[in-house]
Protein backbone atom coordinates (compact mmCIF):
# COMPACT_ATOMS: atom_id res chain seq x y z
CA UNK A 1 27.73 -99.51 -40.38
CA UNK A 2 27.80 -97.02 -43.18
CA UNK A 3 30.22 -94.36 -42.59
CA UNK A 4 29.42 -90.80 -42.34
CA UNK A 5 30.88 -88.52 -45.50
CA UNK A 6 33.09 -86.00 -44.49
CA UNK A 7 31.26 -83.14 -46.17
CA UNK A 8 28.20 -83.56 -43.89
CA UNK A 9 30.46 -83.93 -40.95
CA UNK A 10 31.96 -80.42 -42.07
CA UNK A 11 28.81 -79.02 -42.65
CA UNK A 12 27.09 -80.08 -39.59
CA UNK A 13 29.75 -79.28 -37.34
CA UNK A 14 29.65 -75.25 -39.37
CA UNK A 15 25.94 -75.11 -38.73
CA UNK A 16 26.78 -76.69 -35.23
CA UNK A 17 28.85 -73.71 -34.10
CA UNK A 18 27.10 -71.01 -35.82
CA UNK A 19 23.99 -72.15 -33.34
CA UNK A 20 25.85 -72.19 -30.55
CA UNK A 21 27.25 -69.28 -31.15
CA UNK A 22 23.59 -67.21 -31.73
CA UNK A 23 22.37 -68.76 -29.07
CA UNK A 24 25.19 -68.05 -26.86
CA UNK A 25 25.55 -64.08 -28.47
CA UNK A 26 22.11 -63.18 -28.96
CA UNK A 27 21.88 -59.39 -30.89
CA UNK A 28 19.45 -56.91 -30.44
CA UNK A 29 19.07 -53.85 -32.44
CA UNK A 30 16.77 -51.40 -31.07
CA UNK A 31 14.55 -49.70 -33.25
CA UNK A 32 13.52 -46.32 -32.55
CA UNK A 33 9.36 -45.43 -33.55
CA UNK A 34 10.97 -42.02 -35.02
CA UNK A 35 7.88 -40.19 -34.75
CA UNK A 36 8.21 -38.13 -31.42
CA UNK A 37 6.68 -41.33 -29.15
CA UNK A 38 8.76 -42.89 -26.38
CA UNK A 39 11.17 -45.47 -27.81
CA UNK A 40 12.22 -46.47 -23.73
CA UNK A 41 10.07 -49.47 -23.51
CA UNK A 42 11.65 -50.81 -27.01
CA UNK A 43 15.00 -49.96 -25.07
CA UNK A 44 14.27 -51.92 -21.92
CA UNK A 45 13.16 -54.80 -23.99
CA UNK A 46 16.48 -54.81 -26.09
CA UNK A 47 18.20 -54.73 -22.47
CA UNK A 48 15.58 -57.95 -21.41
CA UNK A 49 16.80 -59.97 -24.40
CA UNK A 50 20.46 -59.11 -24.98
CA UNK A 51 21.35 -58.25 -21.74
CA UNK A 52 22.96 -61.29 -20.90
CA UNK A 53 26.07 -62.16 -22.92
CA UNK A 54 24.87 -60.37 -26.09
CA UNK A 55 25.17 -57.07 -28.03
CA UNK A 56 22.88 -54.17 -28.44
CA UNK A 57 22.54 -51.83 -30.79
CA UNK A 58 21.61 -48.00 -30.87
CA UNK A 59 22.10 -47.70 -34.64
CA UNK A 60 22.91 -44.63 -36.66
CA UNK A 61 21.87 -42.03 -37.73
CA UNK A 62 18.69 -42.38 -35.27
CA UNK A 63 17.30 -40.40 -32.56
CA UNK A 64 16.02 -42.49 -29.55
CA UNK A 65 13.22 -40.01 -27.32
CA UNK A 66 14.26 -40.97 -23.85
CA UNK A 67 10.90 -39.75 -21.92
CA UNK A 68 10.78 -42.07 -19.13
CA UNK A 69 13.42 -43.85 -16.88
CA UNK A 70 15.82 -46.52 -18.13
CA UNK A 71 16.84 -48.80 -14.98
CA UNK A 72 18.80 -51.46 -16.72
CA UNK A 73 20.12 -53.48 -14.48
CA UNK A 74 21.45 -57.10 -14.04
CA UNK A 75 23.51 -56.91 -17.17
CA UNK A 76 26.27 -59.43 -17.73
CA UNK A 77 29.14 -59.69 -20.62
CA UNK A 78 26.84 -57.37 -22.71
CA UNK A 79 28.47 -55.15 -25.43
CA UNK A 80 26.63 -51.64 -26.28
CA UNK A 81 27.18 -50.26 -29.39
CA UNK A 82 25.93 -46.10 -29.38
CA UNK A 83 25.94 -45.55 -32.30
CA UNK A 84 23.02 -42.64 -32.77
CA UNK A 85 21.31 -40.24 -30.41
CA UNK A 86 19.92 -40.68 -26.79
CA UNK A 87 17.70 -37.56 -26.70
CA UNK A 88 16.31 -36.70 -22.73
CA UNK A 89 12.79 -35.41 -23.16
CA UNK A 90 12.12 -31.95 -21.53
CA UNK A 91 9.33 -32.63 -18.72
CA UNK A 92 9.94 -31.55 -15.89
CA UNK A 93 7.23 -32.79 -13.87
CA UNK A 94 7.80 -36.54 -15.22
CA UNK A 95 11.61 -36.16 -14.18
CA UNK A 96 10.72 -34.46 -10.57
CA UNK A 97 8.89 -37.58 -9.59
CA UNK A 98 10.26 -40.77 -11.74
CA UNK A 99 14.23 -40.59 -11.86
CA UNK A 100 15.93 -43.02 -10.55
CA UNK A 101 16.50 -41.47 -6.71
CA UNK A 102 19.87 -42.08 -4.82
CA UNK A 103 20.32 -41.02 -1.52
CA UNK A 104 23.49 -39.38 -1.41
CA UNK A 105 22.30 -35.39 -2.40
CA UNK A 106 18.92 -36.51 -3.38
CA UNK A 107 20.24 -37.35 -6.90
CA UNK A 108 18.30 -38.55 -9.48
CA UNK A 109 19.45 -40.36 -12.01
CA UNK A 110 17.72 -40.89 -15.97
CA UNK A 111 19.75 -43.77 -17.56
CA UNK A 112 21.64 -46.42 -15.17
CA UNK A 113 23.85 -49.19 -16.08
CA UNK A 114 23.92 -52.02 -13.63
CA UNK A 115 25.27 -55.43 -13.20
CA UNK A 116 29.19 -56.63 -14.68
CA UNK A 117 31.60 -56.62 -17.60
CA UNK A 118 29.58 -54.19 -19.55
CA UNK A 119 30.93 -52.50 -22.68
CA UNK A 120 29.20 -48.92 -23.63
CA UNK A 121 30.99 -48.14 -26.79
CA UNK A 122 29.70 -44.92 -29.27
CA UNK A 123 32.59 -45.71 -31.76
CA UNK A 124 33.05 -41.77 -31.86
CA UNK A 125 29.56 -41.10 -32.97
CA UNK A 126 27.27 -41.98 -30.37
CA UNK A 127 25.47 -39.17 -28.24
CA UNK A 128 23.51 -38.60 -25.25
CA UNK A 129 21.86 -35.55 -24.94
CA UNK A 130 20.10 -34.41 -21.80
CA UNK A 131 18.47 -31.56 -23.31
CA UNK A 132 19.48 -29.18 -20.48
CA UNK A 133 18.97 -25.74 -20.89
CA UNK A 134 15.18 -26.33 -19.22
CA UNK A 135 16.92 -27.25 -16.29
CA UNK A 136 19.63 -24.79 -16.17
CA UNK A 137 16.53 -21.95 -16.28
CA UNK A 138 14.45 -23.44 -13.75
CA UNK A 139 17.08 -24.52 -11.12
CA UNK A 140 18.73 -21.14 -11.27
CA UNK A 141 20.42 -19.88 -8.22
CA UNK A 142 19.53 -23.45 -7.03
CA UNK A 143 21.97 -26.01 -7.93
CA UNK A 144 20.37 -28.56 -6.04
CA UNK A 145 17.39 -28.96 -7.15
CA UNK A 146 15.43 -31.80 -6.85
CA UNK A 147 14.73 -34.15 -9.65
CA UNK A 148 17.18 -32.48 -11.83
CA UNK A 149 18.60 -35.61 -14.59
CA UNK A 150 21.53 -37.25 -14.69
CA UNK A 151 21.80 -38.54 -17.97
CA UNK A 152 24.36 -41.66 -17.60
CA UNK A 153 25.45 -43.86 -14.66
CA UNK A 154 27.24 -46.29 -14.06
CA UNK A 155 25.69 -48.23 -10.43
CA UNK A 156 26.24 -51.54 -8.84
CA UNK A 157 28.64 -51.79 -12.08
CA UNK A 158 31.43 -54.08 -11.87
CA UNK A 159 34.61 -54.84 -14.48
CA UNK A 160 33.11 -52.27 -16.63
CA UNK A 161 33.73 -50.05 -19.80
CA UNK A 162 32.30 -46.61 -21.19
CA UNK A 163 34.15 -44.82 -24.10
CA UNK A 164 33.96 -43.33 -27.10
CA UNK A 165 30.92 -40.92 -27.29
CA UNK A 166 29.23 -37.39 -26.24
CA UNK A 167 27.41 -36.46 -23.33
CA UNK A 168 25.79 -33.04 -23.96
CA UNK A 169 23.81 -30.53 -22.26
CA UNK A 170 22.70 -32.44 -19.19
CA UNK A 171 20.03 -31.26 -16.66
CA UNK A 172 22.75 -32.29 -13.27
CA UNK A 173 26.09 -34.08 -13.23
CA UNK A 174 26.68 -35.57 -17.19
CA UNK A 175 28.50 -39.38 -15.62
CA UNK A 176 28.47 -40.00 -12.33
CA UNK A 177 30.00 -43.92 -10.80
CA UNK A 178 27.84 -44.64 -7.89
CA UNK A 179 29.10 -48.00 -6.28
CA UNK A 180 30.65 -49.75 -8.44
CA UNK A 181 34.48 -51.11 -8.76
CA UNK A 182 36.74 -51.78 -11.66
CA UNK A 183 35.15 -48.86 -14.13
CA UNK A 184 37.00 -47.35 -16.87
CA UNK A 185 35.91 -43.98 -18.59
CA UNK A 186 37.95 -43.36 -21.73
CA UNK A 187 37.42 -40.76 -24.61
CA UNK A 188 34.19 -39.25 -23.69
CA UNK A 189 33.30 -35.66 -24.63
CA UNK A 190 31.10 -33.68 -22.64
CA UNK A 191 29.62 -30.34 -22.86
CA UNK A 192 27.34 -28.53 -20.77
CA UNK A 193 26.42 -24.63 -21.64
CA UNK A 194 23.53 -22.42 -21.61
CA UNK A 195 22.20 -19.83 -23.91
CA UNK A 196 20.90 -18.20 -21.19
CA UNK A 197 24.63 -16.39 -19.34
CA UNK A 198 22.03 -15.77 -15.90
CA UNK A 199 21.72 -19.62 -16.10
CA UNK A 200 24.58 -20.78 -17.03
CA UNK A 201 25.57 -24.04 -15.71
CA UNK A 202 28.92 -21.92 -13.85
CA UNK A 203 26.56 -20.07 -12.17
CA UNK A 204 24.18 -22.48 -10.97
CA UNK A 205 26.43 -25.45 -9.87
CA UNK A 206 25.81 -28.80 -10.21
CA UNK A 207 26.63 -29.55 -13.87
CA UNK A 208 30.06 -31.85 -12.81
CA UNK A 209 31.74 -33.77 -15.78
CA UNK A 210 32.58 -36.79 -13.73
CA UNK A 211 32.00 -37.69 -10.27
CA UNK A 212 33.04 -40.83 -8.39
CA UNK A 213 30.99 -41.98 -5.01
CA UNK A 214 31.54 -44.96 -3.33
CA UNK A 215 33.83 -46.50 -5.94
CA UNK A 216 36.50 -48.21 -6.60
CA UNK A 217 39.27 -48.73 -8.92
CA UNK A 218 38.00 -46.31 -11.12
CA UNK A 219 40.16 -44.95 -13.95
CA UNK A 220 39.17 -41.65 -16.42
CA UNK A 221 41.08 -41.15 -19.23
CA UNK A 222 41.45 -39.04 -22.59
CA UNK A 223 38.23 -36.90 -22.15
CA UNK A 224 37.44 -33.16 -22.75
CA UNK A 225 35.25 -31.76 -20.19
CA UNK A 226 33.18 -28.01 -20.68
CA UNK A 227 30.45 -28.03 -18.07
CA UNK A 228 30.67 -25.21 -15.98
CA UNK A 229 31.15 -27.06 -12.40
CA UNK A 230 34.11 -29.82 -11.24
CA UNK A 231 35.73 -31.05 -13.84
CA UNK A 232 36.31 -34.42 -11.47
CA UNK A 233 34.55 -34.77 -8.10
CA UNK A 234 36.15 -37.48 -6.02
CA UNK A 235 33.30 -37.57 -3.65
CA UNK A 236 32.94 -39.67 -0.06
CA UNK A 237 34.15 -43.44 -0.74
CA UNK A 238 36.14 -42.56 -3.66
CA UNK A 239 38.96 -44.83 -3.47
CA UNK A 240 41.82 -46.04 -5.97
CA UNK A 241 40.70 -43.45 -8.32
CA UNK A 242 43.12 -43.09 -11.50
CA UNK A 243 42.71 -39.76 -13.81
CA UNK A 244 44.92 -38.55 -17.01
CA UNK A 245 45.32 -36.84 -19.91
CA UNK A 246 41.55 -34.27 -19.38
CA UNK A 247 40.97 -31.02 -21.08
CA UNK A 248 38.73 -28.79 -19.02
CA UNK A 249 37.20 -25.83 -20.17
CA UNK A 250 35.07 -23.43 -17.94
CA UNK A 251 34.99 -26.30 -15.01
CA UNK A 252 35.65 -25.38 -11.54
CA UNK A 253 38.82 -27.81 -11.26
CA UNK A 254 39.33 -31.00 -9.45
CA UNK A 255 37.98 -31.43 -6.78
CA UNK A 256 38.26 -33.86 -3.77
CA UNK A 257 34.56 -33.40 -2.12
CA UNK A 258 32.94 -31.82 -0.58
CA UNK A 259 33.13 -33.66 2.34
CA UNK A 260 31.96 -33.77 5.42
CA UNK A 261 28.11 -32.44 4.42
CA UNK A 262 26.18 -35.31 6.65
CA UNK A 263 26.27 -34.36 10.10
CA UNK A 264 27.62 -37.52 12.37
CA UNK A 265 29.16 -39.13 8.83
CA UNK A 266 32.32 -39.84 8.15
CA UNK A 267 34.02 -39.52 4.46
CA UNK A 268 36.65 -41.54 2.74
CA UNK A 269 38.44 -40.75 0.14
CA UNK A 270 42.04 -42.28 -0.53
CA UNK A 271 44.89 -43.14 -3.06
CA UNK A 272 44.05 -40.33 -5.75
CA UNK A 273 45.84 -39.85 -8.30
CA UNK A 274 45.30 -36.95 -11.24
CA UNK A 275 47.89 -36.16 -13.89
CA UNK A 276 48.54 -34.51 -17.12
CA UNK A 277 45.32 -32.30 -16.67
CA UNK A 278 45.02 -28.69 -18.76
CA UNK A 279 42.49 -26.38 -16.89
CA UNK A 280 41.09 -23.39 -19.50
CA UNK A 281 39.45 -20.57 -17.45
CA UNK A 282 38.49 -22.63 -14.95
CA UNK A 283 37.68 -21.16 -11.59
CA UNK A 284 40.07 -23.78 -9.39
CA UNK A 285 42.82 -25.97 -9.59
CA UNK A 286 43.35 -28.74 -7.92
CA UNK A 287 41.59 -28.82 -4.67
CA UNK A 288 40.25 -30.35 -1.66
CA UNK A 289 36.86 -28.48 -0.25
CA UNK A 290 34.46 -29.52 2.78
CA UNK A 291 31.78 -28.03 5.42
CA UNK A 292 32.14 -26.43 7.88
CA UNK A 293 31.52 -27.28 11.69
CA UNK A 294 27.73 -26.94 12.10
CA UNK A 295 24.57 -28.22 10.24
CA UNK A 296 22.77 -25.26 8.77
CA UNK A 297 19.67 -26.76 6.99
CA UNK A 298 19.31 -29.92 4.89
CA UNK A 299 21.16 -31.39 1.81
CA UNK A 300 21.66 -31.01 -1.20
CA UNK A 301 21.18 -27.49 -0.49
CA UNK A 302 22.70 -27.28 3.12
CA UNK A 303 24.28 -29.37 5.80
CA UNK A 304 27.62 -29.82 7.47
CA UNK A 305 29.49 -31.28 10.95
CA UNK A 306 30.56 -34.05 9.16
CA UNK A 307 33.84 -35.78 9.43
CA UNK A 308 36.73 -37.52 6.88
CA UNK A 309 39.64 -38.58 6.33
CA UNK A 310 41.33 -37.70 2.80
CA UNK A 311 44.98 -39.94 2.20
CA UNK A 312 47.35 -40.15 -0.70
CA UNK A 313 46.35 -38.27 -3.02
CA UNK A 314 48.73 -36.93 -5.85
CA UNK A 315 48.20 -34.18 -8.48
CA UNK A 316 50.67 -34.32 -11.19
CA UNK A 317 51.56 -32.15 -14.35
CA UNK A 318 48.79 -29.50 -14.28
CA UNK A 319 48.19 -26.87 -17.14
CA UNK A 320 46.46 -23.79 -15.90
CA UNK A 321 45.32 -21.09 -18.05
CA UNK A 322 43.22 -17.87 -16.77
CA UNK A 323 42.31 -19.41 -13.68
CA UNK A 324 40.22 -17.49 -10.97
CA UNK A 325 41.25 -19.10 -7.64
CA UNK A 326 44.61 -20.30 -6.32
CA UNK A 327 45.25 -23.37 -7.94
CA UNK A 328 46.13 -25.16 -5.20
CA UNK A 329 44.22 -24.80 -2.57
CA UNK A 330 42.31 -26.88 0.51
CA UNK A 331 38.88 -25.15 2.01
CA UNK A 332 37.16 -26.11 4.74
CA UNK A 333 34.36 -23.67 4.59
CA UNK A 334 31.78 -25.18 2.26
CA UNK A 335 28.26 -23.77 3.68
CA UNK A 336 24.32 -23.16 2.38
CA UNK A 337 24.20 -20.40 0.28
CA UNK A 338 20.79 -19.11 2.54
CA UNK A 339 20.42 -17.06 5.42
CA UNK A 340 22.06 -17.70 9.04
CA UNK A 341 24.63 -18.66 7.51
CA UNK A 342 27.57 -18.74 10.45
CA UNK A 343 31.24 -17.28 10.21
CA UNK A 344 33.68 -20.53 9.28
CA UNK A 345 35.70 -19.15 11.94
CA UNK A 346 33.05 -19.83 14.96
CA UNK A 347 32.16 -23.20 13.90
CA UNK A 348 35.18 -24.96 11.95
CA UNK A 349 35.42 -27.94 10.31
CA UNK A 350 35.68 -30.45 13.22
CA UNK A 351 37.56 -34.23 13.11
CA UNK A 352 39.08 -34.32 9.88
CA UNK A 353 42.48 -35.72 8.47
CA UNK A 354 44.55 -34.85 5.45
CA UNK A 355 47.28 -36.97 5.31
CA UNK A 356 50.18 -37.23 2.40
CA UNK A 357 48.84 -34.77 -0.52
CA UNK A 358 50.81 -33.80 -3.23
CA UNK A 359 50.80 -30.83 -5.40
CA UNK A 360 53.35 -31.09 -8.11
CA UNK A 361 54.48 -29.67 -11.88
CA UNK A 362 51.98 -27.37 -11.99
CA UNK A 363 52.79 -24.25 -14.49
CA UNK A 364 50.84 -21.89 -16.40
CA UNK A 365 48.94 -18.17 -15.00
CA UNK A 366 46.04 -16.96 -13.49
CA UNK A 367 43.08 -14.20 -14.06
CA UNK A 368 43.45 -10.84 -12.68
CA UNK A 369 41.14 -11.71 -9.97
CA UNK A 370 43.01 -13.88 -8.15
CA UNK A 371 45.81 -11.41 -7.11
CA UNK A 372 48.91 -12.99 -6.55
CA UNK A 373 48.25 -15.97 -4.77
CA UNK A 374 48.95 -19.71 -5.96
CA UNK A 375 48.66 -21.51 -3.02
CA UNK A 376 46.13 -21.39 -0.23
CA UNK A 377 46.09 -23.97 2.25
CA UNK A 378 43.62 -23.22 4.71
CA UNK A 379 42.88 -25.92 6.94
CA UNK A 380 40.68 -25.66 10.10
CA UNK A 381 42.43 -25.29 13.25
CA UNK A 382 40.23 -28.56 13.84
CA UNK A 383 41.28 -30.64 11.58
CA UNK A 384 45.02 -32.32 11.44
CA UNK A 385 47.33 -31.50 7.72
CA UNK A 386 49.79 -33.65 7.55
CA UNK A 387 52.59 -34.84 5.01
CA UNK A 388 51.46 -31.64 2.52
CA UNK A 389 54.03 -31.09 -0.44
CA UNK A 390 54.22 -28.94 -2.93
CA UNK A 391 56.97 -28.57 -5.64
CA UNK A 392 57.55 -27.06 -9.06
CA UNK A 393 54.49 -24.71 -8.51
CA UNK A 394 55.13 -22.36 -11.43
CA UNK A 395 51.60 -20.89 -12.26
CA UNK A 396 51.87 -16.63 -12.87
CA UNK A 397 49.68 -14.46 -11.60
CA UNK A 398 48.56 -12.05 -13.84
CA UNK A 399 50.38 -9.03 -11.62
CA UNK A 400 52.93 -8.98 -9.45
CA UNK A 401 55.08 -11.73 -7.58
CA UNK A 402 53.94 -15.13 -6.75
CA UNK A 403 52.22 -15.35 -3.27
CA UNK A 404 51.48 -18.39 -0.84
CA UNK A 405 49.42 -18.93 1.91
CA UNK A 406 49.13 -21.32 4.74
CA UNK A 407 47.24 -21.82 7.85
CA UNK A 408 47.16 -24.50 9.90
CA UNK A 409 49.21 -27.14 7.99
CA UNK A 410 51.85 -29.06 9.98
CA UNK A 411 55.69 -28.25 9.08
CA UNK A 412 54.53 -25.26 7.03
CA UNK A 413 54.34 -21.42 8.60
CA UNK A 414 51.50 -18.94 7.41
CA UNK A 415 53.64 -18.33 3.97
CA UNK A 416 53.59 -21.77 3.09
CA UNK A 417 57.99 -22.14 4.03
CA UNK A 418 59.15 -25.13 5.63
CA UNK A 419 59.65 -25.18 9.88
C-alpha cells in the first residue's frame, strides 16, 4: 500500500480544522441598508444564523435604524461585537402597540437578549441610542406611560455578559435584567437628558440606569450613570445582586424597590450589596422605598397593599455630593401621584420585614434643601425593622449640625441612638 506523504497529511489535516472550525463558529456581519429603511429584519437574520455558537457583528462606523422590535431569543455561546450605532426610530404609535410587553409595570421592552452564555461587547465604541427626547415630551408628568422603550434587556438570560458601550437617551429604563441569573454589566455609559428642563427625565420618572427584577447573581460594575431617575433599582426578586465602583450624576440614588405595589403580592429582595458608589446632585442616597397600605388605582401609575421582605443588604463607601434628600433613608409611603390620594398615616404599609441593613462609610454634603438631616428611617408602625446599622455616616449638611431621624426601627429611639 502506497504510503501517504506527509505534506498532504499536513495539509489536509490544516484544511481539516479550519472547516471544522467555520462550521462550528459561523460569523455574521450585519449590514445595515444605510438609507433611512429598517435594517431589523437583516438583524434578526444575523441572530437566525450566528446565534448559535457564532459571532455577530454591528460594524463601525454604521448606523443600524432600529424601527421595529428585536426579540432575539434562544441564543447560545454567541459573541456580539457593537461596534457602530443602534439608532431607536421615533414612532410612537409603532412602539405603543409592538414592544416587547412584560407584565411587571406594563413595561415594554425594544431590544431583548435571550437564551445563555452571551457576550454583548461595544469594545468602547458601540452605541445604542433610544432617541428619547419624543418620549420624555409626551409622557410628561406621566412616568408610566404605556409603551414607552426600553432600549436593551437582558431576559431569560443565563451565564451572560454586557460591557463596553453607550446607552443614550432612552424613551424608559436604559438596561433592565428581567429573569435571568449569572449576568454581568461592566463599563457601560449611560446618559439620559432632555432639552426640554419641563421634561426632563428627573421630572418625569422612569428613566432608571439599571434595574434588576427577578434575577439572580447579578453583578454591575465600572459604569457612569446620568439619567435623571434610580441610579440602581433592585426591584421584587432581586437577589444576590453585586454593585461597585458607579458614578451617578442627576439619578435619584439607589434604590431597593419600590415594593410592595401589587396588592396581595409579596416582594423579595435579599443579599444586596452596593459599594464604592459617588452620587453627584442626586436627589437620594441609598434607600429602601415601598407603598403604602391601600390600593389606590392601577399600576404602573398606582397601586399598593402589597407585602415583602427585604434581607441583607449592605451599602458600603458612598460619595455624596449636593444631594437633596437624606442619604440614608427607608420610606414606606410610595403612592399615585392622582387624586384621593390617602394620608400614609391612615393606611400604612402593612406585613413587611427589613431585616439586617447596613449603612456604612458614607461621607460627603448635602443641598440646602435638605436641612440638616442625614438619616431618616421611617418605617411603618406595620412593618417589623430589624438588625438596622449605621456607622461612619459623615455626609454635611449644607447648614447647621448633623440631624437623624428614626421611627419605628427596633433598638433605635426617634433620634436614631441606640436603646
Amino acid at each position: 500500500m502506497k504510503l501517504l506523504s506527509l505534506e498532504f497529511v499536513l495539509f489536509f489535516s490544516f484544511w481539516y480544522c479550519l472547516y471544522a472550525e467555520a462550521v462550528a463558529s459561523p460569523v455574521c456581519i450585519i449590514p445595515a441598508a444605510g438609507d433611512g429603511s429598517d435594517d431589523s429584519p437583516a438583524i434578526i437574520q444575523a441572530f437566525q444564523d450566528c446565534g448559535k455558537g457564532g459571532q455577530i457583528t454591528f460594524s463601525a462606523n454604521t448606523t443600524y435604524s432600529v424601527q421595529t422590535v428585536l426579540q432575539l431569543h434562544n441564543l447560545s455561546s454567541v459573541q456580539v461585537n457593537l461596534l457602530g450605532t443602534i439608532l431607536f426610530s421615533t414612532d410612537v404609535r409603532y412602539w405603543i402597540q409592538h414592544g416587547s410587553y412584560y407584565h411587571f409595570q406594563n413595561i415594554s421592552i425594544a431590544m431583548e437578549f435571550s437564551g445563555e452564555y452571551i457576550t454583548i461587547d461595544g469594545h468602547n465604541q458601540g452605541v445604542i441610542d433610544g432617541q428619547g427626547q419624543v418620549w420624555y415630551d409626551l409622557a410628561l408628568g406621566v412616568g408610566g406611560l404605556f409603551g414607552r422603550p426600553i432600549p436593551f434587556s437582558l431576559r431569560n438570560a443565563n451565564h451572560s455578559i454586557a460591557q463596553n458601550f453607550e446607552i443614550k437617551q432612552s424613551g424608559k429604563w436604559n438596561f433592565v435584567i428581567v429573569e435571568s441569573h449569572n449576568i454581568t454589566a461592566d463599563n457601560i455609559f449611560i446618559s439620559s437628558t432632555s432639552d426640554d428642563f419641563q421634561a426632563n427625565p428627573g421630572n418625569l420618572g422612569n428613566t432608571d440606569g439599571f434595574d434588576t427584577l427577578y434575577s439572580d447573581d447579578v453583578r454591575i460594575t465600572n459604569s457612569y450613570i446620568n439619567s435623571g431617575d434610580d441610579c440602581v433599582s433592585f426591584k421584587p426578586g432581586s437577589t444576590n445582586i453585586y454593585v461597585q465602583n458607579l458614578t451617578c450624576v442627576n439619578t435619584a440614588g439607589i434604590a431597593v424597590g419600590s415594593l410592595g405595589q401589587y396588592q396581595g403580592q409579596s416582594d423579595l429582595v435579599e443579599n444586596i450589596t452596593a459599594r464604592d458608589v459617588t452620587l453627584i446632585g442626586s436627589r437620594n442616597g441609598a434607600y429602601i422605598k415601598t407603598y403604602n397600605g391601600l390600593s389606590v388605582y392601577y399600576p404602573p401609575q398606582g397601586g399598593g397593599n402589597g407585602t415583602g421582605r427585604v434581607q441583607n443588604v449592605l451599602f458600603e463607601n458612598f460619595y455624596i455630593q449636593n444631594i437633596t434628600a437624606a442619604p440614608v433613608l427607608i420610606q414606606q409611603c410610595t403612592h399615585w401621584a392622582g387624586y384621593n390620594v390617602p394620608l400614609c398615616a391612615d393606611f400604612p404599609a402593612t406585613g413587611f420585614t427589613f431585616q439586617n441593613i447596613t449603612w456604612k462609610n458614607f461621607t460627603g454634603n448635602t443641598n440646602p434643601s435638605v436641612g440638616t438631616t442625614i438619616i431618616s428611617l421611617a418605617c411603618s408602625p406595620k412593618s417589623n425593622c430589624t438588625g438596622f446599622t449605621f456607622t461612619e455616616i459623615n455626609v454635611r449638611p449644607a447648614n447647621g449640625t448633623a440631624t437623624l431621624s428614626c421611627a419605628n426601627v427596633d433598638g433605635y429611639d426617634e433620634k436614631c441612638q441606640p436603646v
